[in-house]
N, C-alpha and C. Protein backbone atom coordinates (compact mmCIF):
# COMPACT_ATOMS: atom_id res chain seq x y z
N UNK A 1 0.86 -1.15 0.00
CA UNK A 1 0.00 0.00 0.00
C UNK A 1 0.91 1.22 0.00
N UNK A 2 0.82 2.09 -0.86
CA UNK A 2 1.62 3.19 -1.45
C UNK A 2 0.71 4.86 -0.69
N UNK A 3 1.12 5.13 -0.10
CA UNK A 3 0.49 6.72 0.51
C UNK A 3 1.69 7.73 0.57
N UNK A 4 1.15 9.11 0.01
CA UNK A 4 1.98 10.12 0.53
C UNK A 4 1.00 11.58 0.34
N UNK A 5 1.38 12.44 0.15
CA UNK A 5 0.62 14.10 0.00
C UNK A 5 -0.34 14.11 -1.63
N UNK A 6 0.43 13.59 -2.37
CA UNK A 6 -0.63 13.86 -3.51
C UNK A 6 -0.12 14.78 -3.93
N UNK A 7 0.73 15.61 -3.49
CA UNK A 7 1.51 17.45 -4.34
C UNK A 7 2.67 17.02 -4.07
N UNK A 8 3.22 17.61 -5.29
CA UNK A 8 4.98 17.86 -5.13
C UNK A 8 5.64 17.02 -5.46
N UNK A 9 7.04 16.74 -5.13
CA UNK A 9 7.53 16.12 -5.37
C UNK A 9 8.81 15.38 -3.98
N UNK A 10 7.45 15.81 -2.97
CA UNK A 10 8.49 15.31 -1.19
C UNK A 10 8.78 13.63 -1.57
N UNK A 11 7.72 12.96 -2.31
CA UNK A 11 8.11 11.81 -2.21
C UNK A 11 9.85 11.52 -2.52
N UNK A 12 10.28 12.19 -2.75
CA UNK A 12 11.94 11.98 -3.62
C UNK A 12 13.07 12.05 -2.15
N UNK A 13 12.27 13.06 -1.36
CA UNK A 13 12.74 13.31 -0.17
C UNK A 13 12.23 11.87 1.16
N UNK A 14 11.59 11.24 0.30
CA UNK A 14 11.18 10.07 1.66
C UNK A 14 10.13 10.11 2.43
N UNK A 15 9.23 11.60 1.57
CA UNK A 15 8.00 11.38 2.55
C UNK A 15 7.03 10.70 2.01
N UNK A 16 6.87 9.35 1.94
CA UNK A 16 6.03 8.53 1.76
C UNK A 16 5.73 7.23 2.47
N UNK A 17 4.93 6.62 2.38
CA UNK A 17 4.77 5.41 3.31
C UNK A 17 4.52 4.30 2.18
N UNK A 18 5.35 3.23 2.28
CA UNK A 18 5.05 2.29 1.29
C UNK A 18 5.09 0.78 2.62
N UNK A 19 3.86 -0.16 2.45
CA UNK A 19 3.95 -0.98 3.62
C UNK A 19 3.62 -2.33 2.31
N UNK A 20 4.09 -3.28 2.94
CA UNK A 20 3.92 -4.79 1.94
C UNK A 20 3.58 -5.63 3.40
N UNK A 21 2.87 -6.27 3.44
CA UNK A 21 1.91 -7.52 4.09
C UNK A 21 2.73 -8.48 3.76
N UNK A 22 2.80 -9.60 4.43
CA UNK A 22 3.27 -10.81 4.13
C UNK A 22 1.76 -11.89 4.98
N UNK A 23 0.74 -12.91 4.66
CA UNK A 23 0.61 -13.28 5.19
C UNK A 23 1.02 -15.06 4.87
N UNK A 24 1.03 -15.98 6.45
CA UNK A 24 1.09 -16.84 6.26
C UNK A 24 0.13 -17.54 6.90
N UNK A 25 -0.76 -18.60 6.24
CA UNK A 25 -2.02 -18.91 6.86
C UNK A 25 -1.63 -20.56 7.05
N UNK A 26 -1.95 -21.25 7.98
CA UNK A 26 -2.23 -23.13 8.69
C UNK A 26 -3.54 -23.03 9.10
N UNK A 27 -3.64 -24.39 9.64
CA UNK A 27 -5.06 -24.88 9.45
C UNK A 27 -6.01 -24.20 10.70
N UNK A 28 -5.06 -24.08 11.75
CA UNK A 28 -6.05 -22.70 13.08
C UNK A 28 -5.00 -21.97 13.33
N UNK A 29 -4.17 -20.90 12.32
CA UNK A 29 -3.92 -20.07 12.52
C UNK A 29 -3.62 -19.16 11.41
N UNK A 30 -3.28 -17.78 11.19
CA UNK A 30 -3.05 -17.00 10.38
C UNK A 30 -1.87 -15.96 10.76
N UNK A 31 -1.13 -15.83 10.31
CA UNK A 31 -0.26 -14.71 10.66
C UNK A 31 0.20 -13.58 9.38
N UNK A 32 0.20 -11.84 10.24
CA UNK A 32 0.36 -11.33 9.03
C UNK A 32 0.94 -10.47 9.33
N UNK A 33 2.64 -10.14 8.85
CA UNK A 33 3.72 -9.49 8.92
C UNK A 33 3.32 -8.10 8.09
N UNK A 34 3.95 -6.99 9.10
CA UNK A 34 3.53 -6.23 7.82
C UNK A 34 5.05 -4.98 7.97
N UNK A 35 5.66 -4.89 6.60
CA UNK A 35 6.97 -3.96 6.93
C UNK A 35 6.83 -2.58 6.26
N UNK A 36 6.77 -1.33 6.74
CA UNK A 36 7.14 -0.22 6.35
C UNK A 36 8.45 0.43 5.98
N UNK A 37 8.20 0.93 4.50
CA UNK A 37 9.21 1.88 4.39
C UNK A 37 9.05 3.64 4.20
N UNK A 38 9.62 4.30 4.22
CA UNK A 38 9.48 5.60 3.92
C UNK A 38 8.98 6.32 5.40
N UNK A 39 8.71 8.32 5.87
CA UNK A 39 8.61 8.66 7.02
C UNK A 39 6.86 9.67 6.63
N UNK A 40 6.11 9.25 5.85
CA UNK A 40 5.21 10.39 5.93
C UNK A 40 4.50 9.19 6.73
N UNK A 41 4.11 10.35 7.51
CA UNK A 41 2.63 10.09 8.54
C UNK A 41 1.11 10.26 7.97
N UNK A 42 0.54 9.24 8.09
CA UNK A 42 -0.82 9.31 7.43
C UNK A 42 -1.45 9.80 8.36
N UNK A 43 -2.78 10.19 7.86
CA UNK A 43 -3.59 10.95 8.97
C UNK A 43 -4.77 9.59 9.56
N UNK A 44 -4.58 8.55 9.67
CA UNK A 44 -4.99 7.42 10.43
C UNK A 44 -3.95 6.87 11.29
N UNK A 45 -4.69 6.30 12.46
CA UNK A 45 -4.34 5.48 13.29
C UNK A 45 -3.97 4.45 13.94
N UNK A 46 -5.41 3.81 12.97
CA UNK A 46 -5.79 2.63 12.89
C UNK A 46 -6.20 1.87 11.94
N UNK A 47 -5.71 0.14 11.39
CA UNK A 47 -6.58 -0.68 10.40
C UNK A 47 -7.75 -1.17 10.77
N UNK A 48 -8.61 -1.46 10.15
CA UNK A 48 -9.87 -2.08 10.81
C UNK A 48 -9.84 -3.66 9.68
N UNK A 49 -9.34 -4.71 9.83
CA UNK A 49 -9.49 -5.60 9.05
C UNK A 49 -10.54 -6.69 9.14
N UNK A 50 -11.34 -6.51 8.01
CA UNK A 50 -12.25 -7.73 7.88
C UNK A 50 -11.75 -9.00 7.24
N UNK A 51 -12.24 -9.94 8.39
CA UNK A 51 -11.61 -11.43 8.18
C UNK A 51 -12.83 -12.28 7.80
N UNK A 52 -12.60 -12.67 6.60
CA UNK A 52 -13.79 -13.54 6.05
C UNK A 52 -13.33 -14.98 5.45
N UNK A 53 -14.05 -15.93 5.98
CA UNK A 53 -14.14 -17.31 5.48
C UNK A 53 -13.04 -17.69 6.18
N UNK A 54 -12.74 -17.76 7.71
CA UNK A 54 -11.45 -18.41 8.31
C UNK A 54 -11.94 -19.53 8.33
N UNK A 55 -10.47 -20.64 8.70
CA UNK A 55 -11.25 -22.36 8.58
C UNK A 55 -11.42 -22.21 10.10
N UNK A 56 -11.17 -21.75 11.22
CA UNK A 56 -11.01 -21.88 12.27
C UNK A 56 -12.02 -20.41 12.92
N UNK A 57 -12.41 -20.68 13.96
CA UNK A 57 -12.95 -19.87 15.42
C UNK A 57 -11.75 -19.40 16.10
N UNK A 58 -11.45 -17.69 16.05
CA UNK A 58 -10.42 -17.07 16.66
C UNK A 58 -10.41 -17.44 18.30
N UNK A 59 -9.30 -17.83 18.78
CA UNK A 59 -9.57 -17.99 20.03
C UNK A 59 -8.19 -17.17 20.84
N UNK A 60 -7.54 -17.02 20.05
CA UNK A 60 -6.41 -15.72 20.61
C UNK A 60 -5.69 -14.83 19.31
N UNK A 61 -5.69 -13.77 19.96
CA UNK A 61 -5.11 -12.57 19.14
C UNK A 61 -3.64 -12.29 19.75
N UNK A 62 -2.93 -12.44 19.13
CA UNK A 62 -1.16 -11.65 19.49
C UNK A 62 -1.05 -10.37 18.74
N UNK A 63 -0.51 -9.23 19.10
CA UNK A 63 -0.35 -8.16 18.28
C UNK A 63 1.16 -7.68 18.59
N UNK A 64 2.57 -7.63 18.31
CA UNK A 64 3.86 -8.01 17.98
C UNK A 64 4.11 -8.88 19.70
N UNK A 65 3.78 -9.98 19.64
CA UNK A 65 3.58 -10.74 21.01
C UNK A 65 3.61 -10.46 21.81
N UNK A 66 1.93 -9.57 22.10
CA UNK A 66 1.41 -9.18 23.14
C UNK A 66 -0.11 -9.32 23.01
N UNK A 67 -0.56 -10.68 23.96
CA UNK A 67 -1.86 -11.27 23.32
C UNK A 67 -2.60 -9.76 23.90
N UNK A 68 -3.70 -9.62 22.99
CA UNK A 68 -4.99 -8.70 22.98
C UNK A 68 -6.05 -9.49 23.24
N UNK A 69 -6.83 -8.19 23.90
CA UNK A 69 -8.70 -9.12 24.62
C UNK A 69 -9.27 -8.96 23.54
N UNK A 70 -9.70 -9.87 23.39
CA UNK A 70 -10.99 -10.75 22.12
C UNK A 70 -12.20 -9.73 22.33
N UNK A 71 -12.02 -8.83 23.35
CA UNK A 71 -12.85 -7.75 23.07
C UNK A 71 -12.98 -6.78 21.75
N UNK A 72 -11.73 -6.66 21.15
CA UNK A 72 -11.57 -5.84 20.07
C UNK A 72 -11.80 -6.74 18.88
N UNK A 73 -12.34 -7.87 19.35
CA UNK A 73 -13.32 -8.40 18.01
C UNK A 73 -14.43 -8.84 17.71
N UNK A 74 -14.65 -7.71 16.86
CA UNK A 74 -16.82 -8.29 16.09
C UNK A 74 -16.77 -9.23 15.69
N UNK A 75 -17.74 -10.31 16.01
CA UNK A 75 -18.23 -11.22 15.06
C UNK A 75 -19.58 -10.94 14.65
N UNK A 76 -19.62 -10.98 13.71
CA UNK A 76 -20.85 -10.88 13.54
C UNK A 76 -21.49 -11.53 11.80
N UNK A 77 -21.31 -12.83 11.50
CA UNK A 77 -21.13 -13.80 10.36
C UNK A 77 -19.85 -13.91 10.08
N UNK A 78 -18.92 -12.68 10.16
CA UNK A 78 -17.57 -12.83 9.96
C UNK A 78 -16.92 -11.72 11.07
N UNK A 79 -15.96 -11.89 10.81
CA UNK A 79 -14.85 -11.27 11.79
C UNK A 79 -13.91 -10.10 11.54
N UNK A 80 -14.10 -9.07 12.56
CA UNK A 80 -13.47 -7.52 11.87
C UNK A 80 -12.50 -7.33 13.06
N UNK A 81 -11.59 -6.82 12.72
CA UNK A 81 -10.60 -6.40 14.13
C UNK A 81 -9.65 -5.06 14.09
N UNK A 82 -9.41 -4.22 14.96
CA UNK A 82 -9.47 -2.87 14.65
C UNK A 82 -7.79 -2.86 15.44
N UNK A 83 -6.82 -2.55 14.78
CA UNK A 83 -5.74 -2.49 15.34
C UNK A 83 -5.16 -1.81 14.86
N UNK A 84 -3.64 -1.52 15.64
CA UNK A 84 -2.79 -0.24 15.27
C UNK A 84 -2.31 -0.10 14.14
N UNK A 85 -1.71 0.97 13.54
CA UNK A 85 -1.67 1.17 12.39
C UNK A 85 0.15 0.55 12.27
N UNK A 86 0.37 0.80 13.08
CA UNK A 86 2.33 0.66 13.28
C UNK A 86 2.55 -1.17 13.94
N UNK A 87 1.68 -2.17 13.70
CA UNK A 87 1.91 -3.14 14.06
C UNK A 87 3.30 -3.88 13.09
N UNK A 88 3.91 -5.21 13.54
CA UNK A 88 5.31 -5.88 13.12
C UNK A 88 4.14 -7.22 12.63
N UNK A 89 3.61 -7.74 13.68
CA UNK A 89 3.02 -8.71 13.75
C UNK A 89 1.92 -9.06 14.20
N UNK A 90 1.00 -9.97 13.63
CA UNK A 90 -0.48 -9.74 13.89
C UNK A 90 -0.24 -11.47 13.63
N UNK A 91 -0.96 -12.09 14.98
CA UNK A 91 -1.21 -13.64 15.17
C UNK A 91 -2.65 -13.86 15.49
N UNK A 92 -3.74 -14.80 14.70
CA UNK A 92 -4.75 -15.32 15.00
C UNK A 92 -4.48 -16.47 15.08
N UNK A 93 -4.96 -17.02 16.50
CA UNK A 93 -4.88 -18.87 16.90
C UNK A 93 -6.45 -19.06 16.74
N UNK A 94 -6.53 -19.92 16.63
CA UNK A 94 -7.76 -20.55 16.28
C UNK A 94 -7.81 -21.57 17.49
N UNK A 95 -9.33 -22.17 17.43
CA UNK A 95 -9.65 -22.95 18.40
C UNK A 95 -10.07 -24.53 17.74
């Protein structure tokens, strides 16, 4: 995912944000690396990711291994989860 100002030409200077995902998915779990390059600051905070068609029932969340309360996730037919924008690592265990 490619973001910066939209004017000018700062991108040359490094103000941009370019991030690449890596995920790797098993049979009750999912994991999804995500690495940034470049220094512009977006004006968000937060991802909100919708998770659809898992083979598994989330039964723990790690966010760069530090499990999170299953509070910060909707179910509701499928599964949405609202996390930081500056995460390394994002772990769903399944049950």
């Amino acid at each position: 995912m490619y973001e910066d100002a939209h004017e000018g030409y700062d991108y040359m200077k490094g103000r941009f944000s370019f991030r690449s995902f890596k995920l790797t998915g098993k049979a009750k779990e999912l994991i999804i690396q995500q690495h940034k390059e470049g220094n512009y600051v977006t004006p968000y905070s937060k991802f909100k990711l919708d998770l659809k068609r898992l083979p598994f029932s989330i039964k723990t969340i790690e966010v760069d291994n530090q499990v999170t309360e299953l509070t910060h996730l909707k179910v509701n037919g499928n599964s949405s989860l609202v996390v930081d924008k500056n995460f390394t690592e994002l772990h769903l265990i399944g049950a």
